[in-house]
N, C-alpha and C. Protein backbone atom coordinates (compact mmCIF):
# COMPACT_ATOMS: atom_id res chain seq x y z
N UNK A 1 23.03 14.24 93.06
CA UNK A 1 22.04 13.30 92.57
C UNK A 1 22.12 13.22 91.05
N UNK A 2 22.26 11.59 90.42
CA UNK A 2 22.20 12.21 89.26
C UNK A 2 20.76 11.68 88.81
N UNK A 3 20.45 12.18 87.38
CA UNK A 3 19.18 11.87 86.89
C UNK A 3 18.96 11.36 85.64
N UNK A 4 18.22 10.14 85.82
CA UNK A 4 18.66 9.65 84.27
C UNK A 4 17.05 10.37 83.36
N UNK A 5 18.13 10.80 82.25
CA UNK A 5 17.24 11.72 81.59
C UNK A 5 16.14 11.54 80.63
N UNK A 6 16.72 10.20 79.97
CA UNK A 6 15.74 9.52 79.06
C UNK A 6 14.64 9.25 80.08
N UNK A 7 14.65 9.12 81.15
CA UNK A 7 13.42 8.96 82.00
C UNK A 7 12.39 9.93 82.29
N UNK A 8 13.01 10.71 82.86
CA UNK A 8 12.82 12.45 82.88
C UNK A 8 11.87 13.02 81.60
N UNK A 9 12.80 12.52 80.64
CA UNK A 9 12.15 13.16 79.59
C UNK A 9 10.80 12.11 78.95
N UNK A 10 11.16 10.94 79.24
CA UNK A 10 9.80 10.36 78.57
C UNK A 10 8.96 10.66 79.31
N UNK A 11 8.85 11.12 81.16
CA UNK A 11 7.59 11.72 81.63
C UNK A 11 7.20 12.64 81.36
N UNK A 12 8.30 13.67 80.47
CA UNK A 12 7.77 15.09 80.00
C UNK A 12 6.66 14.57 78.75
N UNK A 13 6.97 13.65 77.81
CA UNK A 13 6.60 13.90 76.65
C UNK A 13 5.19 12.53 77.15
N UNK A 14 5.25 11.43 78.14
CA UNK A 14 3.96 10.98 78.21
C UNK A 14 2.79 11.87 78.76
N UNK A 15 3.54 12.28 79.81
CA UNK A 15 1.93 13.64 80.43
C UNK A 15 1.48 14.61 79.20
N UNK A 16 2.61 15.02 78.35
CA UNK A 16 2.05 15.99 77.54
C UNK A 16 1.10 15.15 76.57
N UNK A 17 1.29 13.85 76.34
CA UNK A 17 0.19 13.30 75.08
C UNK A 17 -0.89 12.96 75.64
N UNK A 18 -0.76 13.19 77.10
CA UNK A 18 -2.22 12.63 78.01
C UNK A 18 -2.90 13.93 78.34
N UNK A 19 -1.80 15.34 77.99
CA UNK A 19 -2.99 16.63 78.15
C UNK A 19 -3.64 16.64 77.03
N UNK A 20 -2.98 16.29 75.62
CA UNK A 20 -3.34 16.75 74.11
C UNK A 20 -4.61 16.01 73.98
N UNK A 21 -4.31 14.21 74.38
CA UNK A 21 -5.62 13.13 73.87
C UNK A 21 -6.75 13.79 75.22
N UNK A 22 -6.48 14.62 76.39
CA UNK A 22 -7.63 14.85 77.32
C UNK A 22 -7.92 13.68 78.27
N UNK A 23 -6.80 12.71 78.27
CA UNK A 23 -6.66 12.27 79.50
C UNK A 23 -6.41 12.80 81.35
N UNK A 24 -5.87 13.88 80.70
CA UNK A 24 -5.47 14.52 81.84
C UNK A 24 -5.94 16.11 81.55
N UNK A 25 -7.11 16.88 82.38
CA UNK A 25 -7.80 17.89 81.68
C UNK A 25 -8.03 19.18 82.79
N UNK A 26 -6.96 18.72 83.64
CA UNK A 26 -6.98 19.79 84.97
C UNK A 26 -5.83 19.36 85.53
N UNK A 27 -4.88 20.51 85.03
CA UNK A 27 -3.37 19.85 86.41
C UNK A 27 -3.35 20.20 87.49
N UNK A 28 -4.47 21.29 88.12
CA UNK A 28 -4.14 21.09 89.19
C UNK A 28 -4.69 19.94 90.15
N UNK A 29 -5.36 19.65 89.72
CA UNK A 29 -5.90 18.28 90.10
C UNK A 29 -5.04 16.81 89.88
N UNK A 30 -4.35 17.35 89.03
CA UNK A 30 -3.19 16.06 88.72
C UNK A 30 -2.25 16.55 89.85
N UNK A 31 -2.06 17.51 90.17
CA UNK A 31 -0.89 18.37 91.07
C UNK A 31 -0.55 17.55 92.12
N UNK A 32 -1.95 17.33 92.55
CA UNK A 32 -2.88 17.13 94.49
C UNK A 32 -1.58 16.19 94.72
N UNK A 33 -2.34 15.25 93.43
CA UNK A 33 -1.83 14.14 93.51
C UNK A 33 -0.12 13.51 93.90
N UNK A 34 0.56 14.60 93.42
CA UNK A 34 1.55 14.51 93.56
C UNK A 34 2.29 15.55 94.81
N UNK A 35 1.25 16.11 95.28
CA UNK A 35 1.35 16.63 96.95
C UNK A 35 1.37 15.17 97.79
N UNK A 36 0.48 14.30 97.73
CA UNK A 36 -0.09 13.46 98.61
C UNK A 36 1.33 12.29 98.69
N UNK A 37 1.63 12.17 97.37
CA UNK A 37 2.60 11.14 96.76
C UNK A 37 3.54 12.16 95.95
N UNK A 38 4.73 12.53 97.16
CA UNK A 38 5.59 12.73 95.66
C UNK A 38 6.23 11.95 94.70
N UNK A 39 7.14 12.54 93.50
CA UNK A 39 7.47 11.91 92.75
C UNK A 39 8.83 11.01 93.57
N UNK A 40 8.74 9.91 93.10
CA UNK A 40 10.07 9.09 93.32
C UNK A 40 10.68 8.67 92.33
N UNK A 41 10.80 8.73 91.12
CA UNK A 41 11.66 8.50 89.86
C UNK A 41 11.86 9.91 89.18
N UNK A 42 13.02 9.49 88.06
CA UNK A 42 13.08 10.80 86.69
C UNK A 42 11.38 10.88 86.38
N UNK A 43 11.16 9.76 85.52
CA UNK A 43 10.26 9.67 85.12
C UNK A 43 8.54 10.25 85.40
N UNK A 44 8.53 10.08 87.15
CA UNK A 44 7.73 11.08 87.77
C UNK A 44 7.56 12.63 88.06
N UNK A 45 9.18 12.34 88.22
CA UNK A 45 9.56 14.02 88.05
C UNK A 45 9.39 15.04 87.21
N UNK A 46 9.55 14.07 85.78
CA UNK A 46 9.33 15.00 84.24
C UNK A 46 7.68 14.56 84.39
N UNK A 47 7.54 13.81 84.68
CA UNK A 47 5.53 13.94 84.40
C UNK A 47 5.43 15.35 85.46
N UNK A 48 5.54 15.33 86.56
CA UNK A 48 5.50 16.43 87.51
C UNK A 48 5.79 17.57 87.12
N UNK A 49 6.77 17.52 86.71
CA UNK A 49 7.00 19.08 85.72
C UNK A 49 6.62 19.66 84.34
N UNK A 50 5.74 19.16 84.00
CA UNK A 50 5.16 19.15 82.90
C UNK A 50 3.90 19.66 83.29
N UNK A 51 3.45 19.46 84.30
CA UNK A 51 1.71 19.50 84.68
C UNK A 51 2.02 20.64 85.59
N UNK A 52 2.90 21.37 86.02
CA UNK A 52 3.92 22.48 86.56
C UNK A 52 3.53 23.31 85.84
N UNK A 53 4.10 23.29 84.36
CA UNK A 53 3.98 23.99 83.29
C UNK A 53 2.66 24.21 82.96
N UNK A 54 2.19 23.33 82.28
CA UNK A 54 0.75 23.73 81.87
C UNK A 54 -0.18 24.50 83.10
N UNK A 55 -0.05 24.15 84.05
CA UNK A 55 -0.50 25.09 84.97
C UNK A 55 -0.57 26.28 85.07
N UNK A 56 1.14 26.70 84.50
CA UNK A 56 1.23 28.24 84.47
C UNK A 56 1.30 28.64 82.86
N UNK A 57 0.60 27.46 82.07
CA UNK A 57 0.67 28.30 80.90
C UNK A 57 -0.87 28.08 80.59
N UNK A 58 -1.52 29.42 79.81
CA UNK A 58 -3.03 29.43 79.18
C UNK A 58 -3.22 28.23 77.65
N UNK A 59 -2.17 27.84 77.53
CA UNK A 59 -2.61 27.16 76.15
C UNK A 59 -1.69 25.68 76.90
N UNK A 60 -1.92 24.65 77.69
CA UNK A 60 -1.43 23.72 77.88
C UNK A 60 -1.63 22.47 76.92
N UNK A 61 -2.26 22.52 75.93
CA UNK A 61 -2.26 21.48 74.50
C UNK A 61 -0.71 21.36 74.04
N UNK A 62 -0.25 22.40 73.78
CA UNK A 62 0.23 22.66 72.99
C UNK A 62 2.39 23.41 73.89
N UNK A 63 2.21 22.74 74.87
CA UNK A 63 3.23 23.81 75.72
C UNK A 63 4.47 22.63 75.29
N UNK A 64 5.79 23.20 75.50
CA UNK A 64 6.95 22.30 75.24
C UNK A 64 6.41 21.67 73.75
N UNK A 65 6.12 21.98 72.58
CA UNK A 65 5.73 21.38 71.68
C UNK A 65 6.84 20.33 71.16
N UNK A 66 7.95 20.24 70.99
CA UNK A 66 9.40 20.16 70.49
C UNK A 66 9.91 19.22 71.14
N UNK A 67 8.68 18.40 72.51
CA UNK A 67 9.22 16.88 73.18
C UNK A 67 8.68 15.85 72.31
C-alpha cells in the first residue's frame, strides 16, 4: 500500500492545531469516532494517529511539536 504522505502528514499537523486552539479536548472521545468510522484516507490516518498520541501522552498541547 502506498501512502501519500503530504496527506498523512497534513492530518498530523491539522488535529494537532485543533488540540492546541481546544477544538478537540478529549481524544478519546475523538477515538470512538474513528472506531465507528474508520479512517479511509492518509489524511485520516495522520489525524488518527495523532489523537493516538496525545492519548498516551500527559501534555497533548504540545506533543509532535516539530509538525
Amino acid at each position: 500500500m502506498i501512502i501519500n504522505m503530504t496527506e498523512y502528514f497534513q492530518g498530523l499537523h491539522d488535529c494537532r492545531q485543533q488540540v492546541i486552539t481546544g477544538d478537540i479536548y478529549c481524544a478519546q472521545s475523538a477515538l470512538m469516532l474513528f472506531e465507528i468510522d474508520p479512517p479511509a484516507s492518509p489524511y485520516q490516518e495522520g489525524f488518527r494517529d495523532y489523537l493516538l498520541q496525545c492519548d498516551k501522552s500527559t501534555d497533548t498541547n504540545f506533543f509532535w511539536d516539530s509538525l
